[in-house]
C-alpha atoms as a PDB file:
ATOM      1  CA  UNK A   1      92.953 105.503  43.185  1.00  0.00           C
ATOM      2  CA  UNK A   2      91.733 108.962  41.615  1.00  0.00           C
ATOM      3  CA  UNK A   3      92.628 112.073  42.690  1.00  0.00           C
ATOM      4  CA  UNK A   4      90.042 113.920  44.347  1.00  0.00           C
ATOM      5  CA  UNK A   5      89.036 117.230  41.929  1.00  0.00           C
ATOM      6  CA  UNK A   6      87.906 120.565  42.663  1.00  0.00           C
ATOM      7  CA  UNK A   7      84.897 122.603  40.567  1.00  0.00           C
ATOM      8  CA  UNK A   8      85.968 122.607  37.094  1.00  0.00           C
ATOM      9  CA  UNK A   9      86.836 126.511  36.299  1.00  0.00           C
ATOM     10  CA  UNK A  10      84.735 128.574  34.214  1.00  0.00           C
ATOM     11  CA  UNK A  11      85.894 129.279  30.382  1.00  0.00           C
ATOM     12  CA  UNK A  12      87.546 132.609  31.447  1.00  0.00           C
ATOM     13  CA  UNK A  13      90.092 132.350  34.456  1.00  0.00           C
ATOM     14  CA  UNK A  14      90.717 135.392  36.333  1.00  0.00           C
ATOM     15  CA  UNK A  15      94.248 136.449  37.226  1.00  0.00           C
ATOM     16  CA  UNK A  16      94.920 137.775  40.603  1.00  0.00           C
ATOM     17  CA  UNK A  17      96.522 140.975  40.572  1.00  0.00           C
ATOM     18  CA  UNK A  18     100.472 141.457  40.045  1.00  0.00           C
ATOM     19  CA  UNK A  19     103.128 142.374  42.668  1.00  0.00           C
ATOM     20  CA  UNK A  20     103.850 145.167  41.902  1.00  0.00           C
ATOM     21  CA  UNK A  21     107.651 147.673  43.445  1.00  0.00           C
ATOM     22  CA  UNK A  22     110.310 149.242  42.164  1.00  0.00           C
ATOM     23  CA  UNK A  23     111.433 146.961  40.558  1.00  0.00           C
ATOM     24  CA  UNK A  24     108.535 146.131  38.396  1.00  0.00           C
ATOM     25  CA  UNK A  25     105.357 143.658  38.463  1.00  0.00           C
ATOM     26  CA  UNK A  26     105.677 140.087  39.074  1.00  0.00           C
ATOM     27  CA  UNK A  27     102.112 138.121  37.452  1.00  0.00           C
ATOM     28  CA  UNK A  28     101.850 134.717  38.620  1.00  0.00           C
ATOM     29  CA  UNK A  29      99.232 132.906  35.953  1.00  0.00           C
ATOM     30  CA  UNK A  30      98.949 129.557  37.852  1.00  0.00           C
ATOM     31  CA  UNK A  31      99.115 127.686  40.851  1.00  0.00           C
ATOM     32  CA  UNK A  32      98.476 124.217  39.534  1.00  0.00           C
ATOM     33  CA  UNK A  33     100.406 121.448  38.925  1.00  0.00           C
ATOM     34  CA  UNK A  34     101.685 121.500  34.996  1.00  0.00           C
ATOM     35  CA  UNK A  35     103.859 119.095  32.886  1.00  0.00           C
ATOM     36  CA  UNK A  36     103.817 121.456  29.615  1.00  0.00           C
ATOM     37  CA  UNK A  37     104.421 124.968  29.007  1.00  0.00           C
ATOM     38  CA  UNK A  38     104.574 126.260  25.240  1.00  0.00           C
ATOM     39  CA  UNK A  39     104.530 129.585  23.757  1.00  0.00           C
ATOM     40  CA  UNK A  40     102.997 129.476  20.027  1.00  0.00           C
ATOM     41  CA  UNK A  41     102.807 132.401  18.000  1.00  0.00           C
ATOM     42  CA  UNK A  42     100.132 132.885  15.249  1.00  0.00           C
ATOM     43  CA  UNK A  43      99.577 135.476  12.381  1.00  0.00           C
ATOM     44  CA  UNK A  44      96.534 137.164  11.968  1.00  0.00           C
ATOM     45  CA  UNK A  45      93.872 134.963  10.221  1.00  0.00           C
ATOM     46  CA  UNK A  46      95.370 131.688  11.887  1.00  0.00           C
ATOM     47  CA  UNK A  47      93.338 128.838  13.072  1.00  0.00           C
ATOM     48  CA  UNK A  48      94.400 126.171  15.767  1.00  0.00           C
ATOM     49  CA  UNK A  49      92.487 123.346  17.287  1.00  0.00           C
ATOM     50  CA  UNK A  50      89.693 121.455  15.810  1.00  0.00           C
ATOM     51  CA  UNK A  51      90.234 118.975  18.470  1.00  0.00           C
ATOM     52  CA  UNK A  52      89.578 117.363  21.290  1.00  0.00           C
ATOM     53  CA  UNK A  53      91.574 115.840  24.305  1.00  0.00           C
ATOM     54  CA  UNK A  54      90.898 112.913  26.211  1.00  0.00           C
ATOM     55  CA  UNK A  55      92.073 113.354  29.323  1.00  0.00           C
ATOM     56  CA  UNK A  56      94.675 116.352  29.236  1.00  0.00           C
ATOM     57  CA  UNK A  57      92.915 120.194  30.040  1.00  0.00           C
ATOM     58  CA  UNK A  58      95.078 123.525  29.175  1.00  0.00           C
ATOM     59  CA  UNK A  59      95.342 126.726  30.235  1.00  0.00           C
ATOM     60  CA  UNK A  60      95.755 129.536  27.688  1.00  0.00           C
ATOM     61  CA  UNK A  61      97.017 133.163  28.505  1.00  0.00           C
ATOM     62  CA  UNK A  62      97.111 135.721  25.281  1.00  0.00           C
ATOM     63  CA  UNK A  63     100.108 137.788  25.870  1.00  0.00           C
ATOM     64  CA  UNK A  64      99.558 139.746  22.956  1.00  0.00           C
ATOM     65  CA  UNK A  65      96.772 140.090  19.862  1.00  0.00           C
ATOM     66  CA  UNK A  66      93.139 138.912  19.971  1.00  0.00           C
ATOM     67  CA  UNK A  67      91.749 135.948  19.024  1.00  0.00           C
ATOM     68  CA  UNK A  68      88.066 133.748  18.891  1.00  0.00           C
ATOM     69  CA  UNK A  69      87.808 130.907  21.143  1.00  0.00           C
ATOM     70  CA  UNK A  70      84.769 128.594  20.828  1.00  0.00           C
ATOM     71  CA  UNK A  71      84.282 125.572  22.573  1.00  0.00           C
ATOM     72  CA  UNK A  72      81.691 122.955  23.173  1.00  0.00           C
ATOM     73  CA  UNK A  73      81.280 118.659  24.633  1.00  0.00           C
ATOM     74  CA  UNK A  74      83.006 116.569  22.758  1.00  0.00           C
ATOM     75  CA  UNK A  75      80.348 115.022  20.266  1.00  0.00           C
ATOM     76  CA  UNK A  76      77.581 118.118  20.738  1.00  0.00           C
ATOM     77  CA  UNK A  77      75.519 119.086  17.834  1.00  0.00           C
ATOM     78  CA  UNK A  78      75.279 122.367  19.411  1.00  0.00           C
ATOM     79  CA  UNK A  79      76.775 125.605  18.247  1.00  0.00           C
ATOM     80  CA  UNK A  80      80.150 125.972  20.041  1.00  0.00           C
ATOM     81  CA  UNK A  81      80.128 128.994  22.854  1.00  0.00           C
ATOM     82  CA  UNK A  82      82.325 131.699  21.957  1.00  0.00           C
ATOM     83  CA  UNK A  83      84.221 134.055  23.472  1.00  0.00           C
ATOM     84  CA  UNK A  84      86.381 136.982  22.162  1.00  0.00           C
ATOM     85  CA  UNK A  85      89.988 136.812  24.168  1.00  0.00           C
ATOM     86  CA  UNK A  86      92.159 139.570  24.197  1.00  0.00           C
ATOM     87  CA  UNK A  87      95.861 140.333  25.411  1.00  0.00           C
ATOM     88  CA  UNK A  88      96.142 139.664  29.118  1.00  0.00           C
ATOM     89  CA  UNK A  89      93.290 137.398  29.220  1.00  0.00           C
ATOM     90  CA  UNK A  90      93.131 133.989  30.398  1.00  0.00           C
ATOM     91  CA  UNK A  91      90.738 130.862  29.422  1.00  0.00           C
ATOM     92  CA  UNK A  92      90.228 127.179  30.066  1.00  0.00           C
ATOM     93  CA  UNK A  93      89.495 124.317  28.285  1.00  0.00           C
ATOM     94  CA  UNK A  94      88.664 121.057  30.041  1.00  0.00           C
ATOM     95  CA  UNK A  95      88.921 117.448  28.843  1.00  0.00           C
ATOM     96  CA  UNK A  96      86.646 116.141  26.465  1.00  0.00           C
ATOM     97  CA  UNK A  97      85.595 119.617  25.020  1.00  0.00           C
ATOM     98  CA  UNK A  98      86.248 120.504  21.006  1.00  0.00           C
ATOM     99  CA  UNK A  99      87.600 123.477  20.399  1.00  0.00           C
ATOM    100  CA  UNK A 100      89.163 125.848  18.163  1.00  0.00           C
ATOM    101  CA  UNK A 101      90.936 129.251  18.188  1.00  0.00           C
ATOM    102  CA  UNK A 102      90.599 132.039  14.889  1.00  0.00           C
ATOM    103  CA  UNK A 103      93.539 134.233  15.410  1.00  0.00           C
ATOM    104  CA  UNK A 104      92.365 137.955  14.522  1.00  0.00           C
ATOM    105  CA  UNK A 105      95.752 139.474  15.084  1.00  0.00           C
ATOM    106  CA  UNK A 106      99.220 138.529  15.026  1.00  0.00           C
ATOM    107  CA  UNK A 107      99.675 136.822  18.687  1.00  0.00           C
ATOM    108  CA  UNK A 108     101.511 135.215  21.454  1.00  0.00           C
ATOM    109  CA  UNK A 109     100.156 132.697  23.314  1.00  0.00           C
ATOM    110  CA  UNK A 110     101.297 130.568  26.318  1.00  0.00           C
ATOM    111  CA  UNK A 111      99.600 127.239  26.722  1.00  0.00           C
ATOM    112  CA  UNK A 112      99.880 125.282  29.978  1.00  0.00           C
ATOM    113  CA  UNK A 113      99.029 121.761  29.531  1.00  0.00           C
ATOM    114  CA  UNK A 114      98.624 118.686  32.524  1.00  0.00           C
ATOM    115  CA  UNK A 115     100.115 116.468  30.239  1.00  0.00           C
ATOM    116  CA  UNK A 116     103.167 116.059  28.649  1.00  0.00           C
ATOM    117  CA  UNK A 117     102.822 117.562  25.186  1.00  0.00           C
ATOM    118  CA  UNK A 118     105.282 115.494  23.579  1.00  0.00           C
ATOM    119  CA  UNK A 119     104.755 114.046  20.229  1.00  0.00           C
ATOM    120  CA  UNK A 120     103.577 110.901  21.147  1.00  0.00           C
ATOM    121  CA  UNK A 121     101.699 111.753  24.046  1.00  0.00           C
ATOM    122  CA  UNK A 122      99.533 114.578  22.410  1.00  0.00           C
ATOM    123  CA  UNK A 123      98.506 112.200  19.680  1.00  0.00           C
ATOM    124  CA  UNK A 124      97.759 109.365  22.139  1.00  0.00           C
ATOM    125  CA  UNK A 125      95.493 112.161  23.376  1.00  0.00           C
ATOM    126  CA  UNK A 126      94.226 114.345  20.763  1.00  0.00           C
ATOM    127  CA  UNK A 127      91.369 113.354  18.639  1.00  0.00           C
ATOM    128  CA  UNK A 128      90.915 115.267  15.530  1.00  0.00           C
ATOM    129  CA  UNK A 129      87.379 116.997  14.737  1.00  0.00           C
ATOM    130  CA  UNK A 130      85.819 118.921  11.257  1.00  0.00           C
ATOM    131  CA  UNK A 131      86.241 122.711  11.189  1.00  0.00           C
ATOM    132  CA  UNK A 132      84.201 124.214  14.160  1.00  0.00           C
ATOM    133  CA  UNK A 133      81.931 127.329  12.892  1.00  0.00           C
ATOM    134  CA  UNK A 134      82.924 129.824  14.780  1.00  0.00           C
ATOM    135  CA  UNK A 135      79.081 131.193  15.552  1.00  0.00           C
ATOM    136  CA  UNK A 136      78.800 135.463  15.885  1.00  0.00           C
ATOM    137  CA  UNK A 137      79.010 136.229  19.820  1.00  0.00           C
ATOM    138  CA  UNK A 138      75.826 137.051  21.104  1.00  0.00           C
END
């Protein structure tokens, strides 16, 4: 029996605002079910991704730096979509969507994942694509 799903969210996920007192700010990213949180840092000039994933989708918030972000369906001849993402911003990629991420600045990044992102269970879902171009935005 499948779960039933909601829209799928658009590329660029807006956060609601923080709580903010006294004490300081409280930012709540998600409200979703997750099985994998990881924070990966990059240096400027970094690439990640050229991949796919099968079935798992992840959220990614840039805590700090800027980055590219292209993405396009899995198998497309198209040029990829791509987006410029920068500190505080968060973005969405869905199942079954290559993508890759040019790293234009030394950054954090936390990556929420609906799968476990354990060795085994990342490869069992992660298919490996050649280098996305990373097209100028338009």
């Amino acid at each position: 029996m499948s779960a039933k799903r909601g829209p799928v969210p658009s590329t660029l996920v807006s956060i609601r605002p923080p709580f903010v007192d006294e004490r300081g700010a409280i930012h709540n990213l998600l409200d979703l079910p997750i099985s994998s949180v990881a924070v990966i840092t990059s240096v400027a000039g970094a690439v990640r991704g050229n991949h796919y994933h099968k079935t798992d989708h992840h959220y990614c918030w840039l805590q700090s730096g800027e980055m590219r972000y292209a993405h396009r369906p899995a198998g497309s001849r198209e040029a990829p979509e791509v987006w410029t993402i920068t500190a505080g911003q968060m973005f969405y990629t869905p199942p079954q969507y290559e993508h890759v991420m040019l790293f234009t600045a030394a950054s954090v990044m936390f990556a929420f994942a609906r799968h476990p992102r354990d060795m085994v269970n990342y490869e069992a879902d992660t298919v490996r694509i050649p280098p996305l171009a990373l097209a100028p935005i338009g």
